[in-house]
C-alpha atoms as a PDB file:
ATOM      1  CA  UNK A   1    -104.203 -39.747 -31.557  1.00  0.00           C
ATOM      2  CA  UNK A   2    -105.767 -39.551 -28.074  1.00  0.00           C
ATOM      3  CA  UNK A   3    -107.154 -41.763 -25.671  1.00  0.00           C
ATOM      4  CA  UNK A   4    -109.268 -41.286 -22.148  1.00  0.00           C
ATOM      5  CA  UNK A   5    -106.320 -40.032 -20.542  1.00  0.00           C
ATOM      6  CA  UNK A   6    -104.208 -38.721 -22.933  1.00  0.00           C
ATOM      7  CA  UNK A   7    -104.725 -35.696 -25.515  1.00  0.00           C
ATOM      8  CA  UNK A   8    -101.131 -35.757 -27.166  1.00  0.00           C
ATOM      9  CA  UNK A   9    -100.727 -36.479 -30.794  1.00  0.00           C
ATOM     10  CA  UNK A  10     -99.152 -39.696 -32.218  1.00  0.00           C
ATOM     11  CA  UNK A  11     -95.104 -39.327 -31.545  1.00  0.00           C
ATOM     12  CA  UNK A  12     -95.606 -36.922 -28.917  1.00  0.00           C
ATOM     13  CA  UNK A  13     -93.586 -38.528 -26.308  1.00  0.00           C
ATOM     14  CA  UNK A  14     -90.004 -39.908 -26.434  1.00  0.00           C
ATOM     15  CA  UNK A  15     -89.177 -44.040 -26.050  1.00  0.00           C
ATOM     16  CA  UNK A  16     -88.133 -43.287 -22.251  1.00  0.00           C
ATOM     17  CA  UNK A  17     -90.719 -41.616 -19.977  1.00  0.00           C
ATOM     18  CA  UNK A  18     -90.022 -40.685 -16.804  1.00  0.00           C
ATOM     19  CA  UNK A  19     -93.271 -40.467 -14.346  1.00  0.00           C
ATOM     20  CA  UNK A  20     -93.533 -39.028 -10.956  1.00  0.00           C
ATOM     21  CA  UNK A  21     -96.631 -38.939  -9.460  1.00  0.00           C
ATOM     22  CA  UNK A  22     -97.228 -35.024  -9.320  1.00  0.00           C
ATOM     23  CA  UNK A  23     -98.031 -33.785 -12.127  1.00  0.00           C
ATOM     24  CA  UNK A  24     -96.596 -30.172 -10.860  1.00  0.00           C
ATOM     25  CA  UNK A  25     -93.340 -32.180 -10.676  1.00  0.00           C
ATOM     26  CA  UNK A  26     -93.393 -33.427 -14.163  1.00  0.00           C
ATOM     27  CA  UNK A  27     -93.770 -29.805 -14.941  1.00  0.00           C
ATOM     28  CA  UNK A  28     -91.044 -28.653 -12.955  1.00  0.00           C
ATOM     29  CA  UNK A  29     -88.703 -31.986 -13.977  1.00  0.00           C
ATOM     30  CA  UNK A  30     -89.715 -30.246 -17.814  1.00  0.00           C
ATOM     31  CA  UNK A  31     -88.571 -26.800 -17.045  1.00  0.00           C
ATOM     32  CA  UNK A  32     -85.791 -27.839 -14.626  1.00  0.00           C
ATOM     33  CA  UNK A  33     -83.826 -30.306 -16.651  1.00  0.00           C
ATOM     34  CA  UNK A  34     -85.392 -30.674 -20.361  1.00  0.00           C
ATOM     35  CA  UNK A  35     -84.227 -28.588 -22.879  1.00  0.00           C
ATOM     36  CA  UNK A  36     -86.838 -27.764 -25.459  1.00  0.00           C
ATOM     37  CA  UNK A  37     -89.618 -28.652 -23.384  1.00  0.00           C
ATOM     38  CA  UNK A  38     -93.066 -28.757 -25.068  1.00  0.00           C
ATOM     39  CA  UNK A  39     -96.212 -29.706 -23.196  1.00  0.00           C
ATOM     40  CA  UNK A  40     -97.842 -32.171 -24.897  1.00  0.00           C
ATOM     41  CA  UNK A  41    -100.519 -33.255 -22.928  1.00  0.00           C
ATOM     42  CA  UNK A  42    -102.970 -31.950 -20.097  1.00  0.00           C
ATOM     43  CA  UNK A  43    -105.975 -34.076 -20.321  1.00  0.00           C
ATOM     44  CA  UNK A  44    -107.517 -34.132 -16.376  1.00  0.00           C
ATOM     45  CA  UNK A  45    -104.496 -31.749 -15.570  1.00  0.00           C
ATOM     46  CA  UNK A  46    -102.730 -34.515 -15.616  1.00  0.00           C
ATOM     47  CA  UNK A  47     -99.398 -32.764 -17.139  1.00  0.00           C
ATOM     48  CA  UNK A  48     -96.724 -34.345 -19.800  1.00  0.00           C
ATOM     49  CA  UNK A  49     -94.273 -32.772 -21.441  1.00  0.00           C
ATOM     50  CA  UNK A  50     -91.415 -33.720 -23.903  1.00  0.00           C
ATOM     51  CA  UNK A  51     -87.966 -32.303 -24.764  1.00  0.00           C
ATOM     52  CA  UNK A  52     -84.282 -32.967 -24.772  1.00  0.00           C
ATOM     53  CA  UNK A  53     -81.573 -33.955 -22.349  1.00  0.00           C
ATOM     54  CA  UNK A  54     -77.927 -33.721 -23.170  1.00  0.00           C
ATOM     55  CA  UNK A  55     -79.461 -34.126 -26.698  1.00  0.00           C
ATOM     56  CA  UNK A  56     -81.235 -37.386 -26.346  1.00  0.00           C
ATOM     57  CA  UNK A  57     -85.467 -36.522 -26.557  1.00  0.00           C
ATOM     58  CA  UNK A  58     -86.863 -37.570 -23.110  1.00  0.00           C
ATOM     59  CA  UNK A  59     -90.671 -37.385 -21.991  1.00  0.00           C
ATOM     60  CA  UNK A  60     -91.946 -37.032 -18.396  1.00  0.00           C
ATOM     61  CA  UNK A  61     -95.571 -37.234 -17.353  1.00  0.00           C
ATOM     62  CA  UNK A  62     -97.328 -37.660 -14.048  1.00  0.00           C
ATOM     63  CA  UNK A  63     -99.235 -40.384 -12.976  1.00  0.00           C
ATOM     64  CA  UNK A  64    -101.122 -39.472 -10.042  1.00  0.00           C
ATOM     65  CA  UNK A  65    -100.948 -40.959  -6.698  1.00  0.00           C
ATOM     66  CA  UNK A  66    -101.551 -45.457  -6.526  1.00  0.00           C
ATOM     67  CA  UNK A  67    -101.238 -48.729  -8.964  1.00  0.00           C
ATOM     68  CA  UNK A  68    -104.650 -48.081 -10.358  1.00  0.00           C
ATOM     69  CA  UNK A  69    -103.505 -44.264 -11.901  1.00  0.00           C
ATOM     70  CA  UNK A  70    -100.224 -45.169 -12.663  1.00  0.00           C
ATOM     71  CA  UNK A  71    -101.643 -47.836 -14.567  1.00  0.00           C
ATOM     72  CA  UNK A  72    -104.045 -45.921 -16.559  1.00  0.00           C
ATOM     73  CA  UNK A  73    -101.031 -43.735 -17.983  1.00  0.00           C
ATOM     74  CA  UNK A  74     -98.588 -46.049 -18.302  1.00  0.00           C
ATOM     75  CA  UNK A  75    -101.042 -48.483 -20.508  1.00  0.00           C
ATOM     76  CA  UNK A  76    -101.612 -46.143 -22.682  1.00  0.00           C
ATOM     77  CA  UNK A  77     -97.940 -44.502 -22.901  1.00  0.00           C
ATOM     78  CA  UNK A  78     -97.095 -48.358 -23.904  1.00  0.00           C
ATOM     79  CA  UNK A  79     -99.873 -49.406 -26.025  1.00  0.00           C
ATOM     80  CA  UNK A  80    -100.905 -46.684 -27.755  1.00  0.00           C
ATOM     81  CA  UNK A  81     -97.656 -44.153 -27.535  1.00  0.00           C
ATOM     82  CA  UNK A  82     -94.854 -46.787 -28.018  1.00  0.00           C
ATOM     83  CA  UNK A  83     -92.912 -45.982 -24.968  1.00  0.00           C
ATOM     84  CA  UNK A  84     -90.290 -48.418 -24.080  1.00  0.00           C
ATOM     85  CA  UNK A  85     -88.789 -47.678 -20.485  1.00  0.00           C
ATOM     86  CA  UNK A  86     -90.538 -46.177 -18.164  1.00  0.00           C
ATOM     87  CA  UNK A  87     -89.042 -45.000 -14.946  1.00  0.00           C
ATOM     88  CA  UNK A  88     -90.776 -43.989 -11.891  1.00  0.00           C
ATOM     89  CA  UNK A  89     -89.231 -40.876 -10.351  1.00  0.00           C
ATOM     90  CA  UNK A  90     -90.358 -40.366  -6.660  1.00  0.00           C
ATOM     91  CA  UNK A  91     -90.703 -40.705  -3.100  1.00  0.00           C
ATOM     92  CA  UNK A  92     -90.595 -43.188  -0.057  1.00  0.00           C
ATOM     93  CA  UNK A  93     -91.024 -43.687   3.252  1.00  0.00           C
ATOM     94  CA  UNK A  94     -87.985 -45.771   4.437  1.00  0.00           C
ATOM     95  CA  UNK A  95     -88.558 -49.137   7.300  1.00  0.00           C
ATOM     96  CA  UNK A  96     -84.702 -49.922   7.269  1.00  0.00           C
ATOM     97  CA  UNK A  97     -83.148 -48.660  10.369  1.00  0.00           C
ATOM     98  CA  UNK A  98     -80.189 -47.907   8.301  1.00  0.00           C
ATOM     99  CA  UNK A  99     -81.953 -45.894   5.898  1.00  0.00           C
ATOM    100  CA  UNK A 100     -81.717 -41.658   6.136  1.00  0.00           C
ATOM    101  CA  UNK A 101     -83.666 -38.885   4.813  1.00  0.00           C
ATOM    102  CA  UNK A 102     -82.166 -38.305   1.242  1.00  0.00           C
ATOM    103  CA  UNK A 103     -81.192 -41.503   0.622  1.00  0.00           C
ATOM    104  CA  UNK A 104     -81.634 -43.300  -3.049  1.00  0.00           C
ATOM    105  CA  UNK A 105     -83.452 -46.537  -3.278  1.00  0.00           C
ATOM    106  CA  UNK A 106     -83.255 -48.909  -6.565  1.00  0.00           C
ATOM    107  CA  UNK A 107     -86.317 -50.961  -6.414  1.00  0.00           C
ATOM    108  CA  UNK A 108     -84.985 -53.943  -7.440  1.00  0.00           C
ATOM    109  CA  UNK A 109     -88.305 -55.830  -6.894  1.00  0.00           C
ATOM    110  CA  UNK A 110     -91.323 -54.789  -5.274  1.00  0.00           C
ATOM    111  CA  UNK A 111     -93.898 -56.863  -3.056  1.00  0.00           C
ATOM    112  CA  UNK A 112     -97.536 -55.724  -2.226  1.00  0.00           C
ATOM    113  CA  UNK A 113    -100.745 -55.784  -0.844  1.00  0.00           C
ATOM    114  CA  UNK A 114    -102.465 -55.035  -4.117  1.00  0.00           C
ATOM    115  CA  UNK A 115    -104.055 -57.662  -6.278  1.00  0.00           C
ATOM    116  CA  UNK A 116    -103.697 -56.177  -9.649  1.00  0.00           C
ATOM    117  CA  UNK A 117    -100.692 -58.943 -10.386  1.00  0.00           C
ATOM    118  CA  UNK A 118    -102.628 -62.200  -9.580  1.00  0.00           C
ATOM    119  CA  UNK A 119    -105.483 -60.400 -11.973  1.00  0.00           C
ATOM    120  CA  UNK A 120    -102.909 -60.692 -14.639  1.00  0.00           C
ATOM    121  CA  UNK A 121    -100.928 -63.434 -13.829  1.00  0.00           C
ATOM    122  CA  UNK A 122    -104.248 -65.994 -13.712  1.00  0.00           C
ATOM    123  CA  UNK A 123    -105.046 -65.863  -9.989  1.00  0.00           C
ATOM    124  CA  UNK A 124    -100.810 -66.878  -9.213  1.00  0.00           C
ATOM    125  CA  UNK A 125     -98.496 -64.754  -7.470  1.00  0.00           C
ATOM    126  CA  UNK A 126     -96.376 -62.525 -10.140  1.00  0.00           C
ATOM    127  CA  UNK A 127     -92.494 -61.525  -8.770  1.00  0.00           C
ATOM    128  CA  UNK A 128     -92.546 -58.283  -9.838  1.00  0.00           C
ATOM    129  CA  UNK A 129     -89.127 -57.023 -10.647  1.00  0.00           C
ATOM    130  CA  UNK A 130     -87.218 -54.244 -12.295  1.00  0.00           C
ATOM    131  CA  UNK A 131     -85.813 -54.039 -15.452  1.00  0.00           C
ATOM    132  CA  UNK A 132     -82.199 -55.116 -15.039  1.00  0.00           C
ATOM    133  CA  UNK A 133     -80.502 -53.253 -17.304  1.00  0.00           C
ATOM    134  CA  UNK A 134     -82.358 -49.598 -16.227  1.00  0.00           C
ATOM    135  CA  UNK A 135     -81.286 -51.106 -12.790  1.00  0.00           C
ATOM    136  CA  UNK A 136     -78.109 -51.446 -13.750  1.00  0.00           C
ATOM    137  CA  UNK A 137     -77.322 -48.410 -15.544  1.00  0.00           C
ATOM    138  CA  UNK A 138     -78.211 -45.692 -12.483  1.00  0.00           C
ATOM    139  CA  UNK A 139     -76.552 -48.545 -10.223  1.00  0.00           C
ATOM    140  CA  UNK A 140     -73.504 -47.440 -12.256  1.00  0.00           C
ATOM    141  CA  UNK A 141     -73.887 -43.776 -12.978  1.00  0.00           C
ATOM    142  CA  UNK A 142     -74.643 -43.489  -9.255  1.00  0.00           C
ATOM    143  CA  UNK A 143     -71.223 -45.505  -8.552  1.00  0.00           C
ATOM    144  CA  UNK A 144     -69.493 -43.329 -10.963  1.00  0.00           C
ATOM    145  CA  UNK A 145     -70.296 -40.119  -9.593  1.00  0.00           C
ATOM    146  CA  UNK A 146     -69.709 -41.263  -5.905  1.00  0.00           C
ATOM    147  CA  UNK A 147     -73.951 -41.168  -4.735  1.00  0.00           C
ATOM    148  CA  UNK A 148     -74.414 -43.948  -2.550  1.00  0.00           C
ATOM    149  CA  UNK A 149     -77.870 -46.077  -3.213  1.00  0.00           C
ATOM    150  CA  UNK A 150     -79.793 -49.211  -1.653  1.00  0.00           C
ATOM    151  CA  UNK A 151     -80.827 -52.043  -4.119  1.00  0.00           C
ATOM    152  CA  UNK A 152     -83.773 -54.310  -3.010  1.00  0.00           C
ATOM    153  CA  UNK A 153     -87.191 -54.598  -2.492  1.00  0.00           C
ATOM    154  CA  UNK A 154     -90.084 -52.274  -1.710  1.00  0.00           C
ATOM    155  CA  UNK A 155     -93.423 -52.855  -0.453  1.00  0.00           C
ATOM    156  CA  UNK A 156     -95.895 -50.670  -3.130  1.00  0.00           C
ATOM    157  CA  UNK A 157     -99.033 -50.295  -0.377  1.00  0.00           C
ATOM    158  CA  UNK A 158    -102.909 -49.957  -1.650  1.00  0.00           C
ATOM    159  CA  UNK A 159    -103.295 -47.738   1.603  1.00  0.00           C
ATOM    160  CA  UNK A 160    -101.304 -44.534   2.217  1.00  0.00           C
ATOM    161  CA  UNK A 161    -102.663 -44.592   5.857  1.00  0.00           C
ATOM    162  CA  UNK A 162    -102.600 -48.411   6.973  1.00  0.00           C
ATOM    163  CA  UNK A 163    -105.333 -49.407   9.674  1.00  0.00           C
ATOM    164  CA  UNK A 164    -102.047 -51.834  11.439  1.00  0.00           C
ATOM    165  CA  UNK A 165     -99.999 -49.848  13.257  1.00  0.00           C
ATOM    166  CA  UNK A 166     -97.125 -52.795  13.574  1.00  0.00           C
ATOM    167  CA  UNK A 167     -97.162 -52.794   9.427  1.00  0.00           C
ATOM    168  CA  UNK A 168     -94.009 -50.989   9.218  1.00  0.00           C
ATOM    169  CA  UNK A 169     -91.900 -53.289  11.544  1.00  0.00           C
ATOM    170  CA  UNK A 170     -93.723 -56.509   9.834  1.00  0.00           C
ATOM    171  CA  UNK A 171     -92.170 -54.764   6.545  1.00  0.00           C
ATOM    172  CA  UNK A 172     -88.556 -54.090   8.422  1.00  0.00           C
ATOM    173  CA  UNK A 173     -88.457 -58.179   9.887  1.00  0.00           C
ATOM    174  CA  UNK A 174     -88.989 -59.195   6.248  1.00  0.00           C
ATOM    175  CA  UNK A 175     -85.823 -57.368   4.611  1.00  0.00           C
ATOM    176  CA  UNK A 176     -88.213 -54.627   2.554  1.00  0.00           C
ATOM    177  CA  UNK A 177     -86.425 -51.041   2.456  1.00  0.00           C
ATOM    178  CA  UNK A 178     -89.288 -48.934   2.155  1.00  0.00           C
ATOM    179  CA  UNK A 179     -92.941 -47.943   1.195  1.00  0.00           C
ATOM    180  CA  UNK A 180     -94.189 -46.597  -1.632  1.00  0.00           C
ATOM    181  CA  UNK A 181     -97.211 -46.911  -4.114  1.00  0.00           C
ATOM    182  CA  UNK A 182     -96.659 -47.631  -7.593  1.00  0.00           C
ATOM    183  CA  UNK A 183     -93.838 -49.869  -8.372  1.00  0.00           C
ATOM    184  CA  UNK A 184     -95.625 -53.394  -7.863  1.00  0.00           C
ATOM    185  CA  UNK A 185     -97.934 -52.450 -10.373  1.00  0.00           C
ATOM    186  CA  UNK A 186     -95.732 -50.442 -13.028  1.00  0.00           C
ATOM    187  CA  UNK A 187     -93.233 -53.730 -12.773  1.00  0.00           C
ATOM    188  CA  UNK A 188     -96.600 -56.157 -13.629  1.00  0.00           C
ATOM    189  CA  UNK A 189     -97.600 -53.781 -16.714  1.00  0.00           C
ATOM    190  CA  UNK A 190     -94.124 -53.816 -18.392  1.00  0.00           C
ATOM    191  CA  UNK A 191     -93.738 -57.257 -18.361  1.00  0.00           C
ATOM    192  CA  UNK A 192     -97.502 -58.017 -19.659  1.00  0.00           C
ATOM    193  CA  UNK A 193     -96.354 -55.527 -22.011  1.00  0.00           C
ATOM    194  CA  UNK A 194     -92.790 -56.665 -22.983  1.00  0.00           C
ATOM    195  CA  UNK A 195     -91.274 -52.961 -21.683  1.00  0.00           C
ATOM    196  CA  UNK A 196     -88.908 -51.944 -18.973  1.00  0.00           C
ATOM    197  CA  UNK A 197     -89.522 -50.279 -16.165  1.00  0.00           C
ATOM    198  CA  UNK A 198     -87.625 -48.990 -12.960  1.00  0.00           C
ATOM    199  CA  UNK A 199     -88.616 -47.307  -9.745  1.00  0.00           C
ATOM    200  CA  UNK A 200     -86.220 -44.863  -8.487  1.00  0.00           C
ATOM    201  CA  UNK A 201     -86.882 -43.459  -4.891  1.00  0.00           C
ATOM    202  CA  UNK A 202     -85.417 -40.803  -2.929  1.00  0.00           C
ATOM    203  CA  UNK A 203     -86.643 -41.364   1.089  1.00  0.00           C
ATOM    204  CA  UNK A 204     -88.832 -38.212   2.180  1.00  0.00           C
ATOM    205  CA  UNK A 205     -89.746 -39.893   5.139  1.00  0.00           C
ATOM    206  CA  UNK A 206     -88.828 -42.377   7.821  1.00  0.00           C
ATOM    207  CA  UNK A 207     -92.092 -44.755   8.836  1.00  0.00           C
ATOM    208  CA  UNK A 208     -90.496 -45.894  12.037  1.00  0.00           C
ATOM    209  CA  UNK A 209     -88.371 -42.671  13.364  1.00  0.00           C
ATOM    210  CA  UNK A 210     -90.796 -40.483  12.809  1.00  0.00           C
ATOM    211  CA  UNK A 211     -88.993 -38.778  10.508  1.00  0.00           C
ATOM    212  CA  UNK A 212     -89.740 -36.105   7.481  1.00  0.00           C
ATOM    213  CA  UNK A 213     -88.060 -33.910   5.187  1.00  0.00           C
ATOM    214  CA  UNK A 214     -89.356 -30.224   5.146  1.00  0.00           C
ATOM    215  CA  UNK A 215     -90.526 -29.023   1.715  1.00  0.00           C
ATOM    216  CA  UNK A 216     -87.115 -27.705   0.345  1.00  0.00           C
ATOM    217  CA  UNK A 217     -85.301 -31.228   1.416  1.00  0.00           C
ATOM    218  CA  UNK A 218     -87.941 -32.707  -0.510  1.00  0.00           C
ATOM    219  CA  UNK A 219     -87.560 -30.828  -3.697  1.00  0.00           C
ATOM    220  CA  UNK A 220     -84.001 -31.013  -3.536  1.00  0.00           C
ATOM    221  CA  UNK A 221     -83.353 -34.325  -3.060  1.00  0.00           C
ATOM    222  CA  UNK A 222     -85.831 -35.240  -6.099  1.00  0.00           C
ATOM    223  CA  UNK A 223     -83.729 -33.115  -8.524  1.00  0.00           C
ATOM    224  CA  UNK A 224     -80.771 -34.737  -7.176  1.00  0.00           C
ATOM    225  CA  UNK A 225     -82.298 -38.102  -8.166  1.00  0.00           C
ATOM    226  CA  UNK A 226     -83.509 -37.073 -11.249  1.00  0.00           C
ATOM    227  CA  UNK A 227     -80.820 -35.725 -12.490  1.00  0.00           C
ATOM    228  CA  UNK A 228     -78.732 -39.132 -11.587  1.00  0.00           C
ATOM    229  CA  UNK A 229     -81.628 -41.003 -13.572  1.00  0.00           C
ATOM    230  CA  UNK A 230     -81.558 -38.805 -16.650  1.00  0.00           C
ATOM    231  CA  UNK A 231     -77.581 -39.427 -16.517  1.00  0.00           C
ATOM    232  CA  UNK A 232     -77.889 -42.992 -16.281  1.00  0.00           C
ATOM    233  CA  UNK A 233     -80.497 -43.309 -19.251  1.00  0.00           C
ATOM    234  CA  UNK A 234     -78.044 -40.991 -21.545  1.00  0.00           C
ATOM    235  CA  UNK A 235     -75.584 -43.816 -21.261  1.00  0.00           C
ATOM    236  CA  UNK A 236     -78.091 -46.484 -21.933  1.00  0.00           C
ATOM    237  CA  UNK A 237     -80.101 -45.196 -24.873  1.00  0.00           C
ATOM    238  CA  UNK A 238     -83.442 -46.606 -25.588  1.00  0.00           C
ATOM    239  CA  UNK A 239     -83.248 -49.520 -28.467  1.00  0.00           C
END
């Protein structure tokens, strides 16, 4: 059973998907932390893979980059796949003063410049908002192993490079914690959809300091947050 986007067969991937955008990093999230990895789809090289972890079967799968290709895959993981929780695994650019390079963000709720929720949502606004109990279970596992995180809400931008130069302290005045690009939209599909659905963001860059991590602070801090995410969903297993 394929569809545009997807060549894996029917049960290929697990209930819980995890999706970063790369689809190198899916790979290396598959080789990294799964065990029994098995690639089981590479349609467009866009890379998915599905195996164990701590003995519960897991899938990851990229997305690409934006709320129109993250939509693409994570319609058809839902509709025609059956996945039930799927959990964004990637990067931000932080607008909090009080935010540092490496630090986790729980996107509790994300806002957005994007009008893919009205489209769905009959022309209204849509509060688009996290699944509480995948919020709540890395909230925990994050308390329990002593990793400090930031709940609230992100701002999931159409534009990586915005033409307003003041958008990042307009963000900061309005109590949103950082930037990112999918989240909006992967929160509006699940709950068209009846899934769950969590962003989880490690901060690779800092929008109003100027501030970046080098390529091994990036990859680092990822695993650290994925691993913390895989630990959380082992506690909460998929219904």
């Amino acid at each position: 059973m394929s569809t545009p986007h997807i060549d894996a067969e029917a049960g290929a991937f697990a209930s819980t998907v995890l999706l970063p955008g790369d689809p190198l990093r899916a790979r290396h999230i598959a080789e990294r932390f799964f065990s029994d990895a098995v690639q089981v789809t590479s349609a467009r090289n866009m890379f998915g893979y599905t195996g164990t972890y701590r003995g519960q079967r897991v899938s990851v799968m990229g997305t690409g980059m934006g709320i129109p290709s993250s939509s693409i895959y994570a319609t058809e993981l839902i509709r025609h796949y059956g996945v039930k929780r799927l959990v964004r695994v990637g990067t931000c650019g932080a607008v909090q003063d009080d935010l540092a390079l490496g630090d986790l963000v729980l996107a509790l709720s994300a806002s957005t410049d994007s009008a893919v929720n009205r489209q769905r949502f009959a022309g209204m606004d849509f509060g688009a908002g996290a699944s509480y109990p995948l919020l709540r279970a890395v909230a925990d596992q994050a308390e329990r192993v002593g990793v400090p995180v930031r709940v609230g809400n992100v701002f999931s931008a159409d534009l990586f490079y915005s033409p307003r130069p003041d958008m990042a302290d307009t963000l900061a005045a309005m109590g949103i914690l950082a930037v990112e690009m999918e989240a909006a939209g992967l929160y509006g599909l699940a709950a068209e959809f009846g899934a769950e659905a969590l962003a989880v963001l490690t901060v690779s860059d800092h929008l109003r300091h100027d501030a970046h991590m080098d390529v091994h602070q990036r990859q680092t801090g990822v695993d650290a947050m994925t691993e913390l995410t895989l630990d959380a969903l082992c506690q909460q297993p998929s219904k």
